[in-house]
Protein backbone atom coordinates (compact mmCIF):
# COMPACT_ATOMS: atom_id res chain seq x y z
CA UNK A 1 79.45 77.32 66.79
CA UNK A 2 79.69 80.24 69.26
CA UNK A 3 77.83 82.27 67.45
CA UNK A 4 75.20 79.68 67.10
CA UNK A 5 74.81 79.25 70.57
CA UNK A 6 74.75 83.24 70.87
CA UNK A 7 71.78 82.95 69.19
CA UNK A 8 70.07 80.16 70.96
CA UNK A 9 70.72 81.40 74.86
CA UNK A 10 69.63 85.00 73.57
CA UNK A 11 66.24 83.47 72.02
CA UNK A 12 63.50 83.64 74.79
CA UNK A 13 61.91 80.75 73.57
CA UNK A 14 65.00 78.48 74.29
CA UNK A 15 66.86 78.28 78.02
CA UNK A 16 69.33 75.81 77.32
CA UNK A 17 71.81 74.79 74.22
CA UNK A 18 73.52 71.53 74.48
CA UNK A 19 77.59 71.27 73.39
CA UNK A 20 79.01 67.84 72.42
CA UNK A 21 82.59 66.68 71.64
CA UNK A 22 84.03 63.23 70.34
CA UNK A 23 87.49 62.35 69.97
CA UNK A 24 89.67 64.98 68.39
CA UNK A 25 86.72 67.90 68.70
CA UNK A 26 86.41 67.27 72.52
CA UNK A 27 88.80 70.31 73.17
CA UNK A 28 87.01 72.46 70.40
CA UNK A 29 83.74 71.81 71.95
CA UNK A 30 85.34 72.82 75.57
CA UNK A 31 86.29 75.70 74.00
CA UNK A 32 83.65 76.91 72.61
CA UNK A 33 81.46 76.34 76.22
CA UNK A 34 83.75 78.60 77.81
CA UNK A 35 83.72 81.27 75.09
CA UNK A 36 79.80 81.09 75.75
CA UNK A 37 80.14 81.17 79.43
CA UNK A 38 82.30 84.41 79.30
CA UNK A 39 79.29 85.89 77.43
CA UNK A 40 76.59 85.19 80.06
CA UNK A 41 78.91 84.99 83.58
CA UNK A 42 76.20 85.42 85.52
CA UNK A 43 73.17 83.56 84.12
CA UNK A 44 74.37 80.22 82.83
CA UNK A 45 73.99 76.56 84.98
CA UNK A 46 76.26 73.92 83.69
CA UNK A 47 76.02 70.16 83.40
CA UNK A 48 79.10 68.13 82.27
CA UNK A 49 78.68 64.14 81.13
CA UNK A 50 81.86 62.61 79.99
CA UNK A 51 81.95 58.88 78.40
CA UNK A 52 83.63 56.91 75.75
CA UNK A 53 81.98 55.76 72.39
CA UNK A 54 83.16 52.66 70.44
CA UNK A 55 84.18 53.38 66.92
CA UNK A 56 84.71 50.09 64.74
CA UNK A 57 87.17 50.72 61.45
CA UNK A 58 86.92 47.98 59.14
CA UNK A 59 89.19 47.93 55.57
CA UNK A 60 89.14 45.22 52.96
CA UNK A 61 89.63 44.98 50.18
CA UNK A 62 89.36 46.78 47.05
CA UNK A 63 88.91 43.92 44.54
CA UNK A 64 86.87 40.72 45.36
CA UNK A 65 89.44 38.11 44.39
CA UNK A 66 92.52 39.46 45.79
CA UNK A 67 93.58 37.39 48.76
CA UNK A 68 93.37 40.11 51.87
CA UNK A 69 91.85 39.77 55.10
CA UNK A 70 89.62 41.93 56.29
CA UNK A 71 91.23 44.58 58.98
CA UNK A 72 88.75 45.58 61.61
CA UNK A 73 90.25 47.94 64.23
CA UNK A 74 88.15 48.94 67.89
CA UNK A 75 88.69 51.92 69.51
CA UNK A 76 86.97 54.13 72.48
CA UNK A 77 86.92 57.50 71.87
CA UNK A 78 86.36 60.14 74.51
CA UNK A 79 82.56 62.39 74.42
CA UNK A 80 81.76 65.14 76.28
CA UNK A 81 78.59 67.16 76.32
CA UNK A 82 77.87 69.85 77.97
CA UNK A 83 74.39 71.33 78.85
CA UNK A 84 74.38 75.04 79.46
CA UNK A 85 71.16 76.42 80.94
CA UNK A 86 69.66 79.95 82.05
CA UNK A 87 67.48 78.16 84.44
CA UNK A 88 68.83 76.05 87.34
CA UNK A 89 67.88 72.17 86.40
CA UNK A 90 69.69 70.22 88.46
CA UNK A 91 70.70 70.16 91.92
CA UNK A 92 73.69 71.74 93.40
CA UNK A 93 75.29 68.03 94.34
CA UNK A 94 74.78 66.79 91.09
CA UNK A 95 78.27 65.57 89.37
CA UNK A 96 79.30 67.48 86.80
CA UNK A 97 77.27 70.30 87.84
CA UNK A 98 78.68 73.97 87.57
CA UNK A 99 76.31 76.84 89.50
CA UNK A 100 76.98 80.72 87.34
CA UNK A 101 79.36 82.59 88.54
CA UNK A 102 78.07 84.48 91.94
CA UNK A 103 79.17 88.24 91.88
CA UNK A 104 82.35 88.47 93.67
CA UNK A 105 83.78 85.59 91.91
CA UNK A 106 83.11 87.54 88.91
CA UNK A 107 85.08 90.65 90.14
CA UNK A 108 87.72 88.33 90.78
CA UNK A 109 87.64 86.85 87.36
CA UNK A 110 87.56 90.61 85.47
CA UNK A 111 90.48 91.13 87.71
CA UNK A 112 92.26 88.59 86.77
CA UNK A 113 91.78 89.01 83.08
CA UNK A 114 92.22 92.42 83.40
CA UNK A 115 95.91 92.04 85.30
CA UNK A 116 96.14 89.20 81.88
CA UNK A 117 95.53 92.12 79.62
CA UNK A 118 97.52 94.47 81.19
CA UNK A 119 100.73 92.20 80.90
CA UNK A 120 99.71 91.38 77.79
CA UNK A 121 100.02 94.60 76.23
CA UNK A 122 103.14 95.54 78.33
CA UNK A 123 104.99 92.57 76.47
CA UNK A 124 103.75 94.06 73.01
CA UNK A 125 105.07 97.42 73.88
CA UNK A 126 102.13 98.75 73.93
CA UNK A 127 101.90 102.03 76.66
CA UNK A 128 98.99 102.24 78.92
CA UNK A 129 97.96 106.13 80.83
């Protein structure tokens, strides 16, 4: 999916790619807008909607005489999409809405990681001139 979206933000003829999530793949599709937002720090706009879907299970049975009811389970299941843009499409007070990264938060972010990486290696042994 990252790669996919790569693809699209890096195509001139697109400016936006649009994530979605429900139930279990909310997180993956979380995941994979941040791993896109690393990528382009300083370009991409952001637009999160979050709802619930209703998903309606019903089981019966396997053989039209035998003497089961009919199970039929509701459930709400969480969505989330996500809307990453390179142009800005919405205004800065909209809910949901994430503006790019300006530059000095993104010094602050490579320093973080950076610090991350550095402890990270230190833990694997690894030494660092």
């Amino acid at each position: 999916y990252v790669g996919y979206g790569l693809k699209i933000l890096k195509d001139p003829a697109h400016d936006s790619v649009v994530v979605y999530g429900c139930g279990n793949a909310v997180t993956k599709a979380i995941s994979v807008v941040q791993v896109l937002k690393r990528k382009f720090p300083h370009a991409l706009h952001q637009l999160n909607e979050m709802s619930y879907a209703t998903k309606r299970d019903v089981w019966s049975a396997a053989q039209a005489d035998a003497d089961l009811e009919t199970i039929e389970v509701v459930r709400h299941v969480p969505l989330v999409r996500t809307t990453l843009s390179t142009v800005a499409r919405w205004p800065a007070n909209q809910p949901g809405y994430q503006a790019p990264l300006s530059a000095e938060d993104r010094v602050a972010v490579n320093m973080q990681q950076s610090l991350v990486n550095d402890t990270a290696s230190r833990k694997r042994g690894a030494v660092i001139h």
